[in-house]
Protein backbone atom coordinates (compact mmCIF):
# COMPACT_ATOMS: atom_id res chain seq x y z
CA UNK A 1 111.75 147.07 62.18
CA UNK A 2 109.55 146.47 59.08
CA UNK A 3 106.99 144.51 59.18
CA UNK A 4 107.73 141.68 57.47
CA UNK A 5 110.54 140.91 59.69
CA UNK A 6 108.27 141.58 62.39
CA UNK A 7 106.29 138.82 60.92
CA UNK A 8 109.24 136.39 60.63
CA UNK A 9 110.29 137.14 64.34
CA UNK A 10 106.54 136.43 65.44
CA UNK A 11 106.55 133.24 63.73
CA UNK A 12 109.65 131.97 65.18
CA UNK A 13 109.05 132.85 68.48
CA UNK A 14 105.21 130.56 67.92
CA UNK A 15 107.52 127.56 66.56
CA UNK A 16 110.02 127.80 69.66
CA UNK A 17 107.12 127.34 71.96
CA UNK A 18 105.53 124.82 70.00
CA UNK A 19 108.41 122.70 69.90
CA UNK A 20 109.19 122.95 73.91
CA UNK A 21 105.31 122.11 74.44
CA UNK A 22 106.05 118.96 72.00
CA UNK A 23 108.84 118.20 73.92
CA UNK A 24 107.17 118.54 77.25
CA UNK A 25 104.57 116.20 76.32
CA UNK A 26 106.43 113.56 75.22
CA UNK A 27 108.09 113.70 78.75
CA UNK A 28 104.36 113.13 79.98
CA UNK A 29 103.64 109.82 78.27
CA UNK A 30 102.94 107.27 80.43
CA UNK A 31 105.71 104.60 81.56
CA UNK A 32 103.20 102.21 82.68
CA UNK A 33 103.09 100.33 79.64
CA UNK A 34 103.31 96.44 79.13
CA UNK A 35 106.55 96.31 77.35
CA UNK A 36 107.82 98.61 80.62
CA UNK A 37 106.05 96.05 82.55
CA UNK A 38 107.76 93.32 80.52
CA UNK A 39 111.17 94.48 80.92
CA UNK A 40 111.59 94.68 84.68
CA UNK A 41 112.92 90.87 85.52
CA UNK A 42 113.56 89.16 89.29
CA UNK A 43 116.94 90.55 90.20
CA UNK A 44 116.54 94.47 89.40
CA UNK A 45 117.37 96.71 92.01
CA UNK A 46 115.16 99.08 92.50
CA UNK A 47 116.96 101.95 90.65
CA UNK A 48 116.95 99.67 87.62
CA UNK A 49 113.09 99.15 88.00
CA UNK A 50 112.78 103.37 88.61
CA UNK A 51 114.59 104.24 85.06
CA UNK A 52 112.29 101.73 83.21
CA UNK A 53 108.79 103.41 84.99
CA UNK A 54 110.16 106.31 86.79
CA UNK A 55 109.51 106.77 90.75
CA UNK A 56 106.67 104.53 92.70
CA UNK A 57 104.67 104.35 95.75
CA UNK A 58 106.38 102.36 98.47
CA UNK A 59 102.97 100.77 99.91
CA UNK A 60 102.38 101.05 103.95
CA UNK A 61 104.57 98.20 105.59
CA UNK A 62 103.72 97.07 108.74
CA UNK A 63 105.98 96.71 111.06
CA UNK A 64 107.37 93.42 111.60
CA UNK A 65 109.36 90.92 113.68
CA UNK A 66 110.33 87.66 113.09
CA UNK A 67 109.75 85.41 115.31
CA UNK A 68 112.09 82.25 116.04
CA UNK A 69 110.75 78.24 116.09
CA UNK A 70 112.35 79.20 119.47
CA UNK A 71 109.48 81.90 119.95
CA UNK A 72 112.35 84.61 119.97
CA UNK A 73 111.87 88.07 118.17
CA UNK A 74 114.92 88.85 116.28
CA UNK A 75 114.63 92.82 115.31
CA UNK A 76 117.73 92.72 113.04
CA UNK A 77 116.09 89.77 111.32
CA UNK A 78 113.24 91.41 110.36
CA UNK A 79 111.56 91.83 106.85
CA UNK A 80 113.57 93.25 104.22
CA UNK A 81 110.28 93.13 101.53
CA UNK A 82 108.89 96.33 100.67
CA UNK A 83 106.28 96.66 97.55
CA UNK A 84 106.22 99.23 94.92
CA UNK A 85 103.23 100.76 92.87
CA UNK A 86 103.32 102.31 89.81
CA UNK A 87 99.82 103.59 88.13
CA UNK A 88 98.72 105.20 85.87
CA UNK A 89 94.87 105.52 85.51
CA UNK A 90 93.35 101.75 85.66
CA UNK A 91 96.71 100.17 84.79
CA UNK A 92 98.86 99.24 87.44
CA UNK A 93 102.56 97.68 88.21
CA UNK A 94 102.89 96.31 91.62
CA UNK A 95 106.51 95.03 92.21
CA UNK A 96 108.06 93.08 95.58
CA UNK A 97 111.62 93.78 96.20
CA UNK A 98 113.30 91.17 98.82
CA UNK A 99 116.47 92.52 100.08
CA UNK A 100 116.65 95.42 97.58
CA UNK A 101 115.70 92.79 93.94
CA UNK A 102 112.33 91.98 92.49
CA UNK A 103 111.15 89.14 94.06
CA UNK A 104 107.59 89.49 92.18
CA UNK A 105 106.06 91.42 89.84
CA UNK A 106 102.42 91.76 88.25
CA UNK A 107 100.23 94.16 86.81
CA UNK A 108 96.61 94.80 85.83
CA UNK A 109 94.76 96.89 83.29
CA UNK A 110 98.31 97.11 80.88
């Protein structure tokens, strides 16, 4: 091979990899953003909420019973709330889902 071609090859093969690195970056940008933040609306399911921000923290849950005026635990009654994190750095998105939807959202730091 002469070595200009050898040159040419060399230089391709750099622009290749610069362009997946580009493109691998851009992947890493952070999702929580305010206009994320602003597009997640009482109702979502929580898949809808995970393609706007990508996957959360489910915080701990304690484990709960309700408890009847009658003074009754009812196990099958129990809590269907769980609360989601999302952060990145300072900024954070916390978000209650009732029965699968947002219930609540809000956010510090954005």
């Amino acid at each position: 091979m002469n070595t200009r071609l050898t040159g040419l090859v060399g230089t391709a093969r750099a622009l290749a990899a610069a362009c997946i690195l580009l493109v691998g970056l851009a992947g890493c940008e952070s999702k929580v953003t305010q206009a994320n933040y602003d597009q997640v609306n009482v109702g979502m399911t929580l898949g809808e909420v995970e393609k706007l921000l990508g996957s959360g923290t489910l915080d701990a849950q304690p484990a709960g019973v309700n408890i009847s005026s009658g003074g009754v635990g009812d196990v099958s009654r129990a809590s269907k709330e769980q609360t989601y994190t999302w952060r990145d750095g300072s900024s954070e998105i916390i978000i209650s889902f009732a029965d699968g939807k947002v219930a609540q959202k809000r956010q510090s730091g954005l």
